[in-house]
N, C-alpha and C. Protein backbone atom coordinates (compact mmCIF):
# COMPACT_ATOMS: atom_id res chain seq x y z
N UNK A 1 -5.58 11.34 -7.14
CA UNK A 1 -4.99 10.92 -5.89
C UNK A 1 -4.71 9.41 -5.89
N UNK A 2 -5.62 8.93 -5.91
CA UNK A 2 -5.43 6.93 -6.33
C UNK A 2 -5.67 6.56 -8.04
N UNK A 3 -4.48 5.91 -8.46
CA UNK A 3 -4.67 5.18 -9.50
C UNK A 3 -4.95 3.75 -9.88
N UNK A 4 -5.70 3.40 -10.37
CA UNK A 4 -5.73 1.71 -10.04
C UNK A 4 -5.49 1.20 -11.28
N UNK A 5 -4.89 0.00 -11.67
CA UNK A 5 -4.45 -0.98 -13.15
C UNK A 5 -5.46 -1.97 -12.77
N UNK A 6 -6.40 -1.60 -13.53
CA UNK A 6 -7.10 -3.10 -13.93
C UNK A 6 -6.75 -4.21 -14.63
N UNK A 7 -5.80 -3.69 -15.08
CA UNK A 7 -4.67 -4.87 -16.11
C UNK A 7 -3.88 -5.74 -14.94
N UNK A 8 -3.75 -5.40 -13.70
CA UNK A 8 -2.64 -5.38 -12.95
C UNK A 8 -2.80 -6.96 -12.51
N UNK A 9 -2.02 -7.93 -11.99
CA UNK A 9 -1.77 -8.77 -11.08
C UNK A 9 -2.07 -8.62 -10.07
N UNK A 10 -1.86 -7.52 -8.88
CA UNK A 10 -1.73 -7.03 -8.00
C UNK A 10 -3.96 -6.86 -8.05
N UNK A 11 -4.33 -6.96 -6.79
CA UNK A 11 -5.52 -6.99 -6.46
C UNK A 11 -6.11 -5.57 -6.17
N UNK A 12 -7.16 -5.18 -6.61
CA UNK A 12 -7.79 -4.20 -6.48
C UNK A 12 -7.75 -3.54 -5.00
N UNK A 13 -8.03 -4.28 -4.01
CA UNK A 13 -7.72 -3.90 -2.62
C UNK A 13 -6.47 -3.38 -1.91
N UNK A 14 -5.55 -4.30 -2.71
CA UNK A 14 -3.83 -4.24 -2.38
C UNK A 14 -3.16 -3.04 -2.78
N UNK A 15 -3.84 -2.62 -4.07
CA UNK A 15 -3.21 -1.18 -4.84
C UNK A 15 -3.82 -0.58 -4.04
N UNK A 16 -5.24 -0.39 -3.69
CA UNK A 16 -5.52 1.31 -2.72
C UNK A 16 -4.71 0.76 -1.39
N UNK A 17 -4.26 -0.27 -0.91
CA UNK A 17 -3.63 -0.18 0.65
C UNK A 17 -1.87 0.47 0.26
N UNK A 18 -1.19 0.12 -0.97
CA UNK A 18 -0.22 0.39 -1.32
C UNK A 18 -0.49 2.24 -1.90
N UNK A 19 -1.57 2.68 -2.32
CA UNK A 19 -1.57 3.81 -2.55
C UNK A 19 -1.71 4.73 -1.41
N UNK A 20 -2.24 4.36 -0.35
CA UNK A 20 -2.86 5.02 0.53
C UNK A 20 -1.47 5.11 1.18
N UNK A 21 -0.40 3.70 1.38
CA UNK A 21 0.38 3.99 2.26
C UNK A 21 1.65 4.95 1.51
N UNK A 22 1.35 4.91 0.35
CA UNK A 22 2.37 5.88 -0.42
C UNK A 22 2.00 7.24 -0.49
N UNK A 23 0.55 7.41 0.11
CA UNK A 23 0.47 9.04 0.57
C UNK A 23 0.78 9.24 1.88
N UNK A 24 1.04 8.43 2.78
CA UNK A 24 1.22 8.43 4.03
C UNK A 24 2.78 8.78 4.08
N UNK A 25 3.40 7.92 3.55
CA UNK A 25 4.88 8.03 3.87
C UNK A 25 5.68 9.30 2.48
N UNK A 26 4.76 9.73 1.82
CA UNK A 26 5.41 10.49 1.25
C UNK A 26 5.03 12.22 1.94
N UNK A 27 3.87 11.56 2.90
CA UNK A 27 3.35 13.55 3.21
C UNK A 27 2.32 14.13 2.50
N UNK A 28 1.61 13.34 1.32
CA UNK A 28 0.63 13.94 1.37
C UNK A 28 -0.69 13.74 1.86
N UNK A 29 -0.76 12.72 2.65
CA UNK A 29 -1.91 12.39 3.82
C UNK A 29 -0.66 12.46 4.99
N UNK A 30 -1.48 13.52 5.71
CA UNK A 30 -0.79 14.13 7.11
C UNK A 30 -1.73 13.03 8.31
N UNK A 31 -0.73 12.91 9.66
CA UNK A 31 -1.69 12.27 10.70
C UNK A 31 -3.47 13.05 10.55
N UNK A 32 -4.11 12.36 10.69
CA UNK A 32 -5.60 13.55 11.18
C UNK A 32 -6.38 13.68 10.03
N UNK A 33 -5.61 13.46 8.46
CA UNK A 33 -6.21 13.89 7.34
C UNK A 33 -7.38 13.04 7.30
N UNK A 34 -8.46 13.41 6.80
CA UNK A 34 -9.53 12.54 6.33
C UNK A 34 -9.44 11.58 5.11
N UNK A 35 -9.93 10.52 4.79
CA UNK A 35 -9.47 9.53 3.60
C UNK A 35 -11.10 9.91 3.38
N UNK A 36 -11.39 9.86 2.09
CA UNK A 36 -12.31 10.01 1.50
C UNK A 36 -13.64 8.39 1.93
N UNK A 37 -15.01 8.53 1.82
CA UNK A 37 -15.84 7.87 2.52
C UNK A 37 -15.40 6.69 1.80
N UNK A 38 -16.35 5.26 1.99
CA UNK A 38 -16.07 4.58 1.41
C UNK A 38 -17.09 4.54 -0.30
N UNK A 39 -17.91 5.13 0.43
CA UNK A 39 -19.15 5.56 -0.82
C UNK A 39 -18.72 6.25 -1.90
N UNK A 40 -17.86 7.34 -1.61
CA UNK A 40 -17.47 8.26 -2.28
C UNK A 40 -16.26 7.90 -3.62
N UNK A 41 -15.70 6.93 -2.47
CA UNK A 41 -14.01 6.67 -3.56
C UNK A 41 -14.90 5.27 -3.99
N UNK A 42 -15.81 4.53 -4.19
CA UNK A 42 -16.22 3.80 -4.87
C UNK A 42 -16.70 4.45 -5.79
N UNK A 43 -17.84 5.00 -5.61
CA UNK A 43 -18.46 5.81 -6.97
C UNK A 43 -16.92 6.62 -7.76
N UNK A 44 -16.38 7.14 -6.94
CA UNK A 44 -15.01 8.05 -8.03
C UNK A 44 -14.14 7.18 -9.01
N UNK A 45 -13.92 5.81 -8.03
CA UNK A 45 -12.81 5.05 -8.24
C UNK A 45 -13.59 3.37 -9.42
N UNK A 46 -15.37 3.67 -9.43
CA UNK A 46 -15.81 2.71 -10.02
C UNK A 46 -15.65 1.31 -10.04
N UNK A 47 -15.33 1.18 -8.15
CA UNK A 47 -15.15 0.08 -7.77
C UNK A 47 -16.18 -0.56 -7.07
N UNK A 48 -16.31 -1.72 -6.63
CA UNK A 48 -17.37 -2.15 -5.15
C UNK A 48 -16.82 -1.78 -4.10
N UNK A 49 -17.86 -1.20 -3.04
CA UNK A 49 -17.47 -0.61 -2.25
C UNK A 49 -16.99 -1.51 -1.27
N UNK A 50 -17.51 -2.88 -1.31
CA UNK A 50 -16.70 -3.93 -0.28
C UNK A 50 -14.92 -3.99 -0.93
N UNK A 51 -14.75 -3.77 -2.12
CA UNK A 51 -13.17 -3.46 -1.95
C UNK A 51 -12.23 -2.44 -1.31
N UNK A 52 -12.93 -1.60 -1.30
CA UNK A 52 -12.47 -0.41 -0.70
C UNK A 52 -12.58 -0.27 1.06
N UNK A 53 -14.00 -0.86 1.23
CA UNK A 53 -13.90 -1.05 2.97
C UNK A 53 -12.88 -2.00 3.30
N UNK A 54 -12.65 -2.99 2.53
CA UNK A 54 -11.68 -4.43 2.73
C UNK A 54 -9.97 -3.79 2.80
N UNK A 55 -9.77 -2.87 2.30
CA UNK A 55 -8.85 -2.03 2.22
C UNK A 55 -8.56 -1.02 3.46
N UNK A 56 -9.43 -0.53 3.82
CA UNK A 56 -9.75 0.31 4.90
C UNK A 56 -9.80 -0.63 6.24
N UNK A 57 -10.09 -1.51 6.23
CA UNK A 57 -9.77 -2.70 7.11
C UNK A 57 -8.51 -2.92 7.60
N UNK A 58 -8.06 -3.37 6.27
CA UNK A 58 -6.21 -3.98 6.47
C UNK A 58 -5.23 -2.64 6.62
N UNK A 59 -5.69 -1.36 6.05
CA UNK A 59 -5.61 -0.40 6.57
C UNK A 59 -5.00 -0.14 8.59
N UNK A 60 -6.46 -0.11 8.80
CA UNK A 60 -6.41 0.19 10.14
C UNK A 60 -6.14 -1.21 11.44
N UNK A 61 -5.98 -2.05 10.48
CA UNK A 61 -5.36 -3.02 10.99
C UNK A 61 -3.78 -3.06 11.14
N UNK A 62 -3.02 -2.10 10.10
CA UNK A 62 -1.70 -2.30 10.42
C UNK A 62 -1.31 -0.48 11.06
N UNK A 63 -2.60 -0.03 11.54
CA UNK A 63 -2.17 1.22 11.94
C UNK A 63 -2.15 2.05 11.50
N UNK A 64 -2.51 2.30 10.11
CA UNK A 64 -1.82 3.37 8.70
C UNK A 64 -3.11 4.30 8.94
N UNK A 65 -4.81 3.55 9.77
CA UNK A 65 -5.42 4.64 9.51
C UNK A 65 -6.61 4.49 10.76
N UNK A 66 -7.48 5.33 11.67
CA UNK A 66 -8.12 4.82 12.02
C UNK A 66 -9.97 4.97 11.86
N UNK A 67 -10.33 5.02 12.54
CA UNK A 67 -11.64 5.49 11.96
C UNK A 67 -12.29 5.59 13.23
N UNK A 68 -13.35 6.78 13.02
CA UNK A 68 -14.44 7.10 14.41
C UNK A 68 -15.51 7.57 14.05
N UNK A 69 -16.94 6.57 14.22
CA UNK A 69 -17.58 6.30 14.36
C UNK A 69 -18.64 7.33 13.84
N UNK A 70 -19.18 7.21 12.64
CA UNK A 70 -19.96 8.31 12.60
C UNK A 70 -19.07 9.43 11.74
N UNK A 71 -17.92 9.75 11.81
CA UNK A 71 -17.08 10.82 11.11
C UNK A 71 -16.20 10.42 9.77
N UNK A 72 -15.95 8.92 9.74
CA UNK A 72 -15.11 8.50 8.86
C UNK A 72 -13.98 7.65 9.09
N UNK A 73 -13.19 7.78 8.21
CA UNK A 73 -11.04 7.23 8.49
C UNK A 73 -10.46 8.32 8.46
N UNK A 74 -9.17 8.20 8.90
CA UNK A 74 -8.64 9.11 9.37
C UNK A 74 -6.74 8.54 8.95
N UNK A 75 -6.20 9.14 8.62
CA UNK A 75 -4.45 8.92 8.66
C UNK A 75 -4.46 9.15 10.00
N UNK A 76 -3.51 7.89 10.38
CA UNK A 76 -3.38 8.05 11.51
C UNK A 76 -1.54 8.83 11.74
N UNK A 77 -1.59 8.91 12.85
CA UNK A 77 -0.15 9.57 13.74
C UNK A 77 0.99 8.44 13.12
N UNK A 78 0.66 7.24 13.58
CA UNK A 78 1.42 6.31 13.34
C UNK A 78 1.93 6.23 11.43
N UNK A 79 1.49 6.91 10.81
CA UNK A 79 1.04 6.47 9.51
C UNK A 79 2.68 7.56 8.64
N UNK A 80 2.69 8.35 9.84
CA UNK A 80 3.71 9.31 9.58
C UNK A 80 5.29 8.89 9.98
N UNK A 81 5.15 7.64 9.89
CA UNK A 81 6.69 6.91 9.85
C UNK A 81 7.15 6.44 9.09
N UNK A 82 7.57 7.24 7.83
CA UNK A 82 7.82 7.23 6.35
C UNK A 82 9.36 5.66 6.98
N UNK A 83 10.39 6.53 8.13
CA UNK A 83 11.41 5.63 8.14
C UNK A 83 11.64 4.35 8.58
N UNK A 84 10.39 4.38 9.01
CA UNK A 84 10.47 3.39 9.53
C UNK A 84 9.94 2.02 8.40
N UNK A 85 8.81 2.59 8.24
CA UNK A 85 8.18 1.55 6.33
C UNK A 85 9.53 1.59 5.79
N UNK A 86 10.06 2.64 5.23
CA UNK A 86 11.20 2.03 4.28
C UNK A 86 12.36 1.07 4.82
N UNK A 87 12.33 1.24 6.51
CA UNK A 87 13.37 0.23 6.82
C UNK A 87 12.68 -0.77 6.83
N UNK A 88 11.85 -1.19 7.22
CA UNK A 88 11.23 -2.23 6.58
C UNK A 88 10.77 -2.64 5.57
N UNK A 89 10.45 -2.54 4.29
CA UNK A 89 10.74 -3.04 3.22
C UNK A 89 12.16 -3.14 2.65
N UNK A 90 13.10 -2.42 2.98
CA UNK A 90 14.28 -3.04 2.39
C UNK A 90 14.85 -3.96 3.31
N UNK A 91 14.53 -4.35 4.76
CA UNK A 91 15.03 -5.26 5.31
C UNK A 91 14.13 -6.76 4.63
N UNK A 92 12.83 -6.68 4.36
CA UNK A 92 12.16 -7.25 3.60
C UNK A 92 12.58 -7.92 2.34
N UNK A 93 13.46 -6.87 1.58
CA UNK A 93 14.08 -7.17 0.15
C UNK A 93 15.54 -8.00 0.58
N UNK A 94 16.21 -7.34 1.46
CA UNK A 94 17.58 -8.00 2.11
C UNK A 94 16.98 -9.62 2.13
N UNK A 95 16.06 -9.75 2.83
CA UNK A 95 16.05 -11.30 3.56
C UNK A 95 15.49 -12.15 1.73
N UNK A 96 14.97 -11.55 1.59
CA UNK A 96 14.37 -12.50 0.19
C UNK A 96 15.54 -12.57 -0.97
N UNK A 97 16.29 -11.33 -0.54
CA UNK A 97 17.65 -11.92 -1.87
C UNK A 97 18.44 -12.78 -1.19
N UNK A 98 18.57 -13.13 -0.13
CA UNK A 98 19.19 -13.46 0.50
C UNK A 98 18.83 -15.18 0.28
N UNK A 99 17.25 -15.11 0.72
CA UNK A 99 17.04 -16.74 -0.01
C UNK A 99 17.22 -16.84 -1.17
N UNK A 100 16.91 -16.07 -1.88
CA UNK A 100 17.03 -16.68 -3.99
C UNK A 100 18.45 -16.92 -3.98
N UNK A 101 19.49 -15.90 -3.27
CA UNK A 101 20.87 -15.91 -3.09
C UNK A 101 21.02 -17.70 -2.47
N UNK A 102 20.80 -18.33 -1.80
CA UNK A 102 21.01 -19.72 -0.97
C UNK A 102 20.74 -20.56 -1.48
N UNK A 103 19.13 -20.51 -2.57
CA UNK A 103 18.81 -21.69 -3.25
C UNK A 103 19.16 -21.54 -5.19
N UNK A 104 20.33 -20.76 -4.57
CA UNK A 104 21.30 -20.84 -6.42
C UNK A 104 20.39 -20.02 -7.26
N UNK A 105 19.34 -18.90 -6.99
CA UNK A 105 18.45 -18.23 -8.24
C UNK A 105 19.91 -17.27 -8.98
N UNK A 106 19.88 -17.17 -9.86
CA UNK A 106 21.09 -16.39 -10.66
C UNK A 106 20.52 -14.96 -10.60
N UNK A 107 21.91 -14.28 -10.49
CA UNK A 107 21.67 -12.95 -10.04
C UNK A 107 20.78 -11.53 -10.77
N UNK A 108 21.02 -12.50 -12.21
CA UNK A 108 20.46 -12.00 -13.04
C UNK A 108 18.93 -11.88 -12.83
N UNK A 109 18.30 -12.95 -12.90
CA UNK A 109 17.21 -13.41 -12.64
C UNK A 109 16.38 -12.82 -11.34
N UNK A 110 17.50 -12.77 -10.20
CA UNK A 110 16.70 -11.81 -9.28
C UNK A 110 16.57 -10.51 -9.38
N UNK A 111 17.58 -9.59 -10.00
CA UNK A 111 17.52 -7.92 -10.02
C UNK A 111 16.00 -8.05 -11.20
N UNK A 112 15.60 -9.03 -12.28
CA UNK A 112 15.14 -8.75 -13.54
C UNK A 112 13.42 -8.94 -11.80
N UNK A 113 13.38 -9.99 -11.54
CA UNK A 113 12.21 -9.92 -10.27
C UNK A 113 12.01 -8.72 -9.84
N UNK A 114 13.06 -8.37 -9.26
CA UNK A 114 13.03 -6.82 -8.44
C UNK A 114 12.39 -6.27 -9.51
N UNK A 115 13.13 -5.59 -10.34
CA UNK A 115 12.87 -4.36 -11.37
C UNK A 115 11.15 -4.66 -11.74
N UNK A 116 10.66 -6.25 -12.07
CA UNK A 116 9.01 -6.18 -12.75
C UNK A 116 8.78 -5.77 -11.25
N UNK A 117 8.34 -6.36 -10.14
CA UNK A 117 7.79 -6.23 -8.97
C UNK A 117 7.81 -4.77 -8.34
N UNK A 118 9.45 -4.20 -8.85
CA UNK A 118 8.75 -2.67 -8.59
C UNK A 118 7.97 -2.02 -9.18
N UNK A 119 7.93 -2.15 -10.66
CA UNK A 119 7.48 -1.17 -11.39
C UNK A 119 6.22 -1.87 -11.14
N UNK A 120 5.86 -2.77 -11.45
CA UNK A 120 4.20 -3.37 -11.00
C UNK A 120 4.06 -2.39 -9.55
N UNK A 121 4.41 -2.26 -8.32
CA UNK A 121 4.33 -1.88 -7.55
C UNK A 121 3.94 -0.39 -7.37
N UNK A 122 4.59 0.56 -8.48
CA UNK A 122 4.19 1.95 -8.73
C UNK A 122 3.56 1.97 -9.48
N UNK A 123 2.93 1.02 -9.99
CA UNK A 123 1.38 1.74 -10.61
C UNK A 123 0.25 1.64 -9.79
């Protein structure tokens, strides 16, 4: 379910918030679903468990999940707005080519950004 690159740039915390939200917006964490404890996906995932709560944090800080007391996290309702995330990240990508576009970055140079930053991004 979660893969993590220890090789990666990208921070141990940042990949499960980017994984979690890529089960969210793809459908396979439904509103209501349970996210596994934090105990649990540490021991599975052979991480510290303060990365994973730190995750679960920024998580339910941007809405993607919530949690109640005693039962766990939870996907939240909100979490099920696949269209809305993608309009926002490509309005995201619009505005940033848009600066490399203003301060002369060559075009080349930005698609070659895009292309590492995605594929870093899907692992």
């Amino acid at each position: 379910m979660i893969q993590l690159d220890f090789q990666s740039r990208v921070p141990i915390y940042q990949q499960l918030i980017n994984s979690f939200t890529k089960l969210c917006v793809t459908g396979m964490l439904k509103p209501d679903d349970q996210l596994p404890s934090v105990r649990s996906l540490a021991v599975e995932l052979g991480i510290n468990p303060n990365t994973i709560q730190k995750a679960y944090q920024q998580l339910e800080s941007q809405g993607t999940i919530y949690s109640v007391v005693g039962k766990g996290s939870f996907a939240s309702a909100h979490a099920a707005r696949a269209p809305e995330l993608l309009k926002r990240a490509a309005e995201k990508l619009r505005l940033a080519a848009g600066e490399a576009a203003q301060i002369g970055l060559p075009k080349e140079e930005a698609l070659d950004a895009v292309k590492s930053a995605y594929e870093e991004g899907i692992k």
